[in-house]
N, C-alpha and C. Protein backbone atom coordinates (compact mmCIF):
# COMPACT_ATOMS: atom_id res chain seq x y z
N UNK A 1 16.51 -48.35 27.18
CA UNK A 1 17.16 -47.23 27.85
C UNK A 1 18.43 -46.83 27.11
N UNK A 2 18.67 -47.96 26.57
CA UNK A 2 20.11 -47.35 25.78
C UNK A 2 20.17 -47.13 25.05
N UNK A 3 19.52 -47.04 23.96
CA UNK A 3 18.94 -46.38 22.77
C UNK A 3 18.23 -45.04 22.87
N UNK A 4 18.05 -44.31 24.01
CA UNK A 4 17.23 -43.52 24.45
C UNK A 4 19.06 -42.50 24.28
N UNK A 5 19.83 -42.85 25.16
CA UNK A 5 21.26 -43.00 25.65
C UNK A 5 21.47 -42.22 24.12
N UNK A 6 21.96 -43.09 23.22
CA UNK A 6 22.04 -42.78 22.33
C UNK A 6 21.55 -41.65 21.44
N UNK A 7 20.48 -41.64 21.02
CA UNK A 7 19.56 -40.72 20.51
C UNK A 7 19.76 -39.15 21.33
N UNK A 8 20.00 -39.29 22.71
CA UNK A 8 20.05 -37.75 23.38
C UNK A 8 21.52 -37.44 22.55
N UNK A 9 22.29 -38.63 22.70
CA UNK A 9 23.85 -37.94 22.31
C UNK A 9 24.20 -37.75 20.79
N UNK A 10 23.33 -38.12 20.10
CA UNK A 10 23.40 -37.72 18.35
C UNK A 10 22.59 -36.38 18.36
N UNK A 11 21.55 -35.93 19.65
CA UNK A 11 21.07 -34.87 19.61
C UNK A 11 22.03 -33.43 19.92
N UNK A 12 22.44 -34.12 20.86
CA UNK A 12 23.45 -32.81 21.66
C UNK A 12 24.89 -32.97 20.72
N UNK A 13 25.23 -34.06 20.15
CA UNK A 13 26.88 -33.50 19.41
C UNK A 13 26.41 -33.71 17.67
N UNK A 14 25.28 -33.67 17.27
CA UNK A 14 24.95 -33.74 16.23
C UNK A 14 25.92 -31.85 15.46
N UNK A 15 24.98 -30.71 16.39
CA UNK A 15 25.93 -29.54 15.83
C UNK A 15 27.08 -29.71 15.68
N UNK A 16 27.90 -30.07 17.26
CA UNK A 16 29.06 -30.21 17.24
C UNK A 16 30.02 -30.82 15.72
N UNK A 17 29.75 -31.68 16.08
CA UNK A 17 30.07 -32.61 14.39
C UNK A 17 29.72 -31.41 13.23
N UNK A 18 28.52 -30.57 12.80
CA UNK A 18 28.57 -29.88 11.77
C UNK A 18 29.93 -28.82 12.08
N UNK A 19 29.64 -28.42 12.98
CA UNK A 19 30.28 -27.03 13.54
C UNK A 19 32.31 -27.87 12.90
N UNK A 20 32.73 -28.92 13.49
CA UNK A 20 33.65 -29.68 13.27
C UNK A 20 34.04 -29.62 11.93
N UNK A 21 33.05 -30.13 11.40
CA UNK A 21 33.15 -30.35 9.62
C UNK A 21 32.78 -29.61 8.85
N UNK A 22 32.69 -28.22 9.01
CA UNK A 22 32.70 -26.65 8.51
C UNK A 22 34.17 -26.28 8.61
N UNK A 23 34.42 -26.28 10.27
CA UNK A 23 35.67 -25.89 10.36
C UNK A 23 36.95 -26.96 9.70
N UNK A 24 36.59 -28.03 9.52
CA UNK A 24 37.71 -28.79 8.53
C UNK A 24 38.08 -28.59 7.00
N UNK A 25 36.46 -28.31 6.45
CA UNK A 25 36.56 -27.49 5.19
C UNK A 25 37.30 -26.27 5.18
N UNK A 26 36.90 -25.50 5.95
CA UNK A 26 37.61 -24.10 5.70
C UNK A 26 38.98 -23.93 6.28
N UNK A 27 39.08 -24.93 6.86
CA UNK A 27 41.50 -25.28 7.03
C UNK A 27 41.75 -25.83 5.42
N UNK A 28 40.88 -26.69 5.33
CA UNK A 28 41.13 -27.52 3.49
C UNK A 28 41.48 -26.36 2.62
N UNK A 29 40.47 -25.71 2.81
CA UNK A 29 40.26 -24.76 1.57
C UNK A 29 41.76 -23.52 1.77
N UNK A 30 42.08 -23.22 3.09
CA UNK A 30 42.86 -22.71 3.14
C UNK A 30 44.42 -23.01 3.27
N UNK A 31 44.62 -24.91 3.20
CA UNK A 31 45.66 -25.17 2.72
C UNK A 31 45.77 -24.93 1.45
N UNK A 32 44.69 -25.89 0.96
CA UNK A 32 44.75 -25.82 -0.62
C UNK A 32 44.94 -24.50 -1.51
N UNK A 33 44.34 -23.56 -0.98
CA UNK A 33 44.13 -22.03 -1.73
C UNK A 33 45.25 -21.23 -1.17
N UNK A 34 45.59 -21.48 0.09
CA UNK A 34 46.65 -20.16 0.66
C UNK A 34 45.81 -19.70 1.71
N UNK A 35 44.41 -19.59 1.06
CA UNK A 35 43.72 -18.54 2.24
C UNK A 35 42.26 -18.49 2.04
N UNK A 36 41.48 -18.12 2.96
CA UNK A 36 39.98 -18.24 2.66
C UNK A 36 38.92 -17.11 3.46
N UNK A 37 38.51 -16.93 2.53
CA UNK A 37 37.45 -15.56 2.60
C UNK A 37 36.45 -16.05 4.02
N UNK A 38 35.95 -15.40 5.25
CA UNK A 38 35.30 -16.05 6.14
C UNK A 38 35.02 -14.23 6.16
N UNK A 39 33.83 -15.00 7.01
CA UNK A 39 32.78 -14.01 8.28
C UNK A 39 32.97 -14.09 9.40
N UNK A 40 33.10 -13.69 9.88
CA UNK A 40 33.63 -13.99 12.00
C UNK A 40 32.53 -13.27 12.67
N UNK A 41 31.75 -14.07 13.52
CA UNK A 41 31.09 -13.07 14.44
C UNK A 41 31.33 -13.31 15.45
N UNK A 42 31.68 -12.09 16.73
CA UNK A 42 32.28 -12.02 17.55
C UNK A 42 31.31 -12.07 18.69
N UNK A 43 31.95 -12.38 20.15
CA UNK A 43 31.52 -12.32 21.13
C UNK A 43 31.84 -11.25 21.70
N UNK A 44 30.72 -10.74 22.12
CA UNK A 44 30.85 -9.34 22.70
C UNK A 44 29.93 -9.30 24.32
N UNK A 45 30.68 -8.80 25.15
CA UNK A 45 30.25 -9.19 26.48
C UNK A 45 28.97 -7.91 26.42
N UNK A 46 28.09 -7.87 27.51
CA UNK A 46 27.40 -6.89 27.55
C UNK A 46 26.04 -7.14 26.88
N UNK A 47 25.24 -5.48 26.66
CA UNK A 47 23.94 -5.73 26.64
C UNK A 47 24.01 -6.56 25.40
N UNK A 48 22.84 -6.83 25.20
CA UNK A 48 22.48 -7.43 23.68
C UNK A 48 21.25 -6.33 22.77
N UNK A 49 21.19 -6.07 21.93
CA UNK A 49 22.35 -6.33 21.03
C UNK A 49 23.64 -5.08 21.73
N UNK A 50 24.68 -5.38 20.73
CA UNK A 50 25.87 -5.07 21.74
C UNK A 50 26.08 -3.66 21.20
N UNK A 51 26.85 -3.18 22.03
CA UNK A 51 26.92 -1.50 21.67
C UNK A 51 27.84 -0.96 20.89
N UNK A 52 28.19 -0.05 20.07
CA UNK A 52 28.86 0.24 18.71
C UNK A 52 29.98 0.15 19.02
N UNK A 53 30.35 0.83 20.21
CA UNK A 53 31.60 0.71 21.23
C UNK A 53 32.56 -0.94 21.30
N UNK A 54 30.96 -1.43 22.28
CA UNK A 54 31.90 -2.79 22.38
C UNK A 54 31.68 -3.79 20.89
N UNK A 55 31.65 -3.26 20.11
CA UNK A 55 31.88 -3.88 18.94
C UNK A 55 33.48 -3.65 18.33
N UNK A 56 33.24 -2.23 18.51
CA UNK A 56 34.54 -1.51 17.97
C UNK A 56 35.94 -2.13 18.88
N UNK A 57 35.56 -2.31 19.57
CA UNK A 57 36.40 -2.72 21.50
C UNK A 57 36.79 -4.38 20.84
N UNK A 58 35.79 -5.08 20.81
CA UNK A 58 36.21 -6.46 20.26
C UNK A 58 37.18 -6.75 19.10
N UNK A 59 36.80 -6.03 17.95
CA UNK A 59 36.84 -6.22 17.09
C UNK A 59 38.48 -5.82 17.18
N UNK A 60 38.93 -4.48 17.64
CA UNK A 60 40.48 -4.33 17.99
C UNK A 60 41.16 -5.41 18.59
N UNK A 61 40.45 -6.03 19.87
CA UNK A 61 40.97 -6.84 20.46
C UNK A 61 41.22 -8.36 19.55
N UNK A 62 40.36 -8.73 18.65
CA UNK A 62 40.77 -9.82 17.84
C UNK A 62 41.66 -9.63 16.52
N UNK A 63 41.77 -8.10 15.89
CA UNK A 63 42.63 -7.99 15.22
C UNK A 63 44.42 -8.02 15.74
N UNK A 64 44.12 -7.31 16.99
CA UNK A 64 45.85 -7.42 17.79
C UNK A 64 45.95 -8.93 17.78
N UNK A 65 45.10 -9.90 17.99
CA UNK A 65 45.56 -11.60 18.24
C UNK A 65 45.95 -11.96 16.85
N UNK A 66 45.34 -11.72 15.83
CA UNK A 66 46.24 -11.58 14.46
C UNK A 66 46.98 -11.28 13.97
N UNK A 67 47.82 -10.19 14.63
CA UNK A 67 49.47 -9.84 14.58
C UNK A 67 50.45 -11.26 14.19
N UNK A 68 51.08 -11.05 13.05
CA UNK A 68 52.01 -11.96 12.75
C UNK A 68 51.22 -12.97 12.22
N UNK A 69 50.17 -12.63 12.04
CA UNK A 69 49.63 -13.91 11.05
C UNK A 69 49.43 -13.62 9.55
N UNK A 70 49.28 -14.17 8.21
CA UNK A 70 48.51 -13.64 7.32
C UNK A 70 47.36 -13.95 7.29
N UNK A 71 46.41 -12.38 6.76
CA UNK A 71 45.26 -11.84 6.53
C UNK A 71 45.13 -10.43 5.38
N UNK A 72 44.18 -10.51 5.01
CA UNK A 72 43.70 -8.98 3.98
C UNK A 72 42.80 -9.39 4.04
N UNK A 73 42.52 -8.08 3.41
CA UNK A 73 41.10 -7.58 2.51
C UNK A 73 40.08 -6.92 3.96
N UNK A 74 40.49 -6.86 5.15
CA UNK A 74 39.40 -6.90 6.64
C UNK A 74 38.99 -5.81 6.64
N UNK A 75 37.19 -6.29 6.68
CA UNK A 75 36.18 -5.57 6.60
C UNK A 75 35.37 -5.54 7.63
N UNK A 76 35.53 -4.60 8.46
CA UNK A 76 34.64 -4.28 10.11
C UNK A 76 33.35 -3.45 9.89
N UNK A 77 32.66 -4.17 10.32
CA UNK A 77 31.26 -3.73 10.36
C UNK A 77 30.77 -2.89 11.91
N UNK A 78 30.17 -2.11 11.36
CA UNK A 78 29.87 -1.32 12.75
C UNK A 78 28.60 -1.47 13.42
N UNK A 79 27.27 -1.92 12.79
CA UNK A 79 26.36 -2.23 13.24
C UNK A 79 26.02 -3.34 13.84
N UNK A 80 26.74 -4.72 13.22
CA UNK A 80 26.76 -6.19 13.62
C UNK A 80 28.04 -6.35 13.84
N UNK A 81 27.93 -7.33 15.13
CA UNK A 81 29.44 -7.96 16.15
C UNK A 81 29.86 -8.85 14.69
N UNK A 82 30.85 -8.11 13.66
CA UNK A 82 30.95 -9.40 12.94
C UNK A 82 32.55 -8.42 12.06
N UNK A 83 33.17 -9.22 11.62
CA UNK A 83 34.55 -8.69 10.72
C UNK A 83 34.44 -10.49 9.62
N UNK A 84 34.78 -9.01 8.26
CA UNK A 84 34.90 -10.41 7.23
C UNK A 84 36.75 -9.96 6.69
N UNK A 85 37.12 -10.82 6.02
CA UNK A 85 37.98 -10.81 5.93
C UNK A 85 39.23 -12.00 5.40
N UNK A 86 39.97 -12.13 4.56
CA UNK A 86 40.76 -13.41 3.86
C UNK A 86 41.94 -14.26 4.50
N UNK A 87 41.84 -14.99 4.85
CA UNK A 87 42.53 -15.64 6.33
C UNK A 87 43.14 -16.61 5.75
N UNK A 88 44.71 -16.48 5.82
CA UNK A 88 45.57 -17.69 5.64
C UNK A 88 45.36 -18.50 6.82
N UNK A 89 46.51 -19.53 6.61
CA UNK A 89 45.83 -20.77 7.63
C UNK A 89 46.19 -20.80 9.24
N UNK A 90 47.14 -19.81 9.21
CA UNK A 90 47.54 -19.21 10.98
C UNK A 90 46.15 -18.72 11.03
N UNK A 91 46.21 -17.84 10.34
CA UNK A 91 45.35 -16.86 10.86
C UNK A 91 43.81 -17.48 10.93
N UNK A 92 43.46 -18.22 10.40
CA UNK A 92 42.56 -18.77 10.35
C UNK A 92 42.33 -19.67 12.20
N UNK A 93 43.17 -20.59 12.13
CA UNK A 93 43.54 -21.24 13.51
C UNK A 93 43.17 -20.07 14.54
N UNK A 94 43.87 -18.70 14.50
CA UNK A 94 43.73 -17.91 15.93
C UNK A 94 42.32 -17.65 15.37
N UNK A 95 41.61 -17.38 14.66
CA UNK A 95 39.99 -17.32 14.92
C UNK A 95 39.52 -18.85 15.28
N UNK A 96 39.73 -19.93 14.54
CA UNK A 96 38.87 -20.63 15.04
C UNK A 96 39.34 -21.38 16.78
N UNK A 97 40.56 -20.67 17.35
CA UNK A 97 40.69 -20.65 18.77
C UNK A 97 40.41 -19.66 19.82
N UNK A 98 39.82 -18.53 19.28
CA UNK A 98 39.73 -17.26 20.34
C UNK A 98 38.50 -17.23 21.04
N UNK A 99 38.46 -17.00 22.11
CA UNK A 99 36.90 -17.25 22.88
C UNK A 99 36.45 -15.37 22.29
N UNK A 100 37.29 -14.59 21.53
CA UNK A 100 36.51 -13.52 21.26
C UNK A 100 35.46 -13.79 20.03
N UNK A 101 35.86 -15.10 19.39
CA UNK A 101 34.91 -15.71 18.77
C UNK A 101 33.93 -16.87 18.77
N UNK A 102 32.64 -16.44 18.13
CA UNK A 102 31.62 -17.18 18.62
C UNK A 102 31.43 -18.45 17.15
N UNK A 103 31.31 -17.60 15.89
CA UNK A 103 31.70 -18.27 14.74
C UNK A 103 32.42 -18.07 13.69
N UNK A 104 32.68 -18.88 12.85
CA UNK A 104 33.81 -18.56 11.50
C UNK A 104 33.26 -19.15 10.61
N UNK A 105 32.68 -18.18 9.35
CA UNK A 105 31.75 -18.83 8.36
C UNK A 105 32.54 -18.69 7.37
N UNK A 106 32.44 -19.62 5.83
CA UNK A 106 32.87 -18.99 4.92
C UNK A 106 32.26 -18.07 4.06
N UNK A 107 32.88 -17.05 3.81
CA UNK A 107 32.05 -15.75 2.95
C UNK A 107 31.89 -16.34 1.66
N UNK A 108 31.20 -16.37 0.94
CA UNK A 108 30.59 -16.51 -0.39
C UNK A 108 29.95 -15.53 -1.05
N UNK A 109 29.56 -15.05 -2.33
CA UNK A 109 28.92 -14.66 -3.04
C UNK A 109 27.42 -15.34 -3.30
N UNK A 110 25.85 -14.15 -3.11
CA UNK A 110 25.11 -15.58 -3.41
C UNK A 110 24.45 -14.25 -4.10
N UNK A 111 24.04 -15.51 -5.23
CA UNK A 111 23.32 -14.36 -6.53
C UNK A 111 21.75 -13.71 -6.09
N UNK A 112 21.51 -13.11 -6.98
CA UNK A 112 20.25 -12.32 -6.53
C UNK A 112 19.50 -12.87 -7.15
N UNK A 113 18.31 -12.76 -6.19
CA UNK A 113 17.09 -13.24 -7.08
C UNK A 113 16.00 -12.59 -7.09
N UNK A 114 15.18 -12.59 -8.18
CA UNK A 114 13.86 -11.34 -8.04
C UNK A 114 12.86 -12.12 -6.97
N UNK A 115 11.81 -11.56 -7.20
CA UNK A 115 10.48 -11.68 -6.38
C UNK A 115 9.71 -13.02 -7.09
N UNK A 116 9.59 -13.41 -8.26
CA UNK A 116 9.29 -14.06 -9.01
C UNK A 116 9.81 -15.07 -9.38
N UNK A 117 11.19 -15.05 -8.93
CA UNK A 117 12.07 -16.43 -9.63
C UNK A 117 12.38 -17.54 -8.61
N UNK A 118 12.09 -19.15 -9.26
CA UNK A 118 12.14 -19.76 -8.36
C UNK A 118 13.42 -20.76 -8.81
């Protein structure tokens, strides 16, 4: 039974722990660097998918919580609940604390590949 115990709870905080150790990298990266390129996708109340409006609506509302922090380069998307954008390490913290956010990825570059190449 207690091994059973176990196994449910490496199931259920297994994300947790990734989700944890994503967000520790990308504070690292943004001590170390100054600042770090991320994706944010937002929580947006309402229908699904969410409406251009309450995208636009969110997306204001999490930039005002960034006041007084450093950030550039912010890039709002109008079709997907999502803003990318270069986040010093305040600024970083008020995303990875705002319930207007759901996640904080790091943005990367990923090369192209044809149809053929493996």
């Amino acid at each position: 039974m207690r091994y059973w115990r176990l196994v449910a709870g490496a199931i259920l905080l297994g994300p947790l722990a990734c989700a944890s150790s994503a967000e520790g990298d990308l504070r690292a990266r943004a001590a170390r660097d100054g600042a770090v390129r991320v994706v944010v996708t937002l929580a947006v109340a309402g229908a699904q998918p969410p409406a251009v409006e309450a995208v636009r609506e969110t997306q204001e509302r999490l930039i005002g919580a960034l006041q007084g922090t450093r950030y550039s380069d912010l890039r709002r998307y109008q079709s997907v609940p999502q803003l990318a954008l270069t986040a010093g390490p305040d600024a970083l913290e008020v995303l990875l604390a705002s319930p207007l956010v759901t996640a904080v990825r790091a943005d990367s570059l990923a090369k192209p590949t044809s149809p053929g190449a493996r």
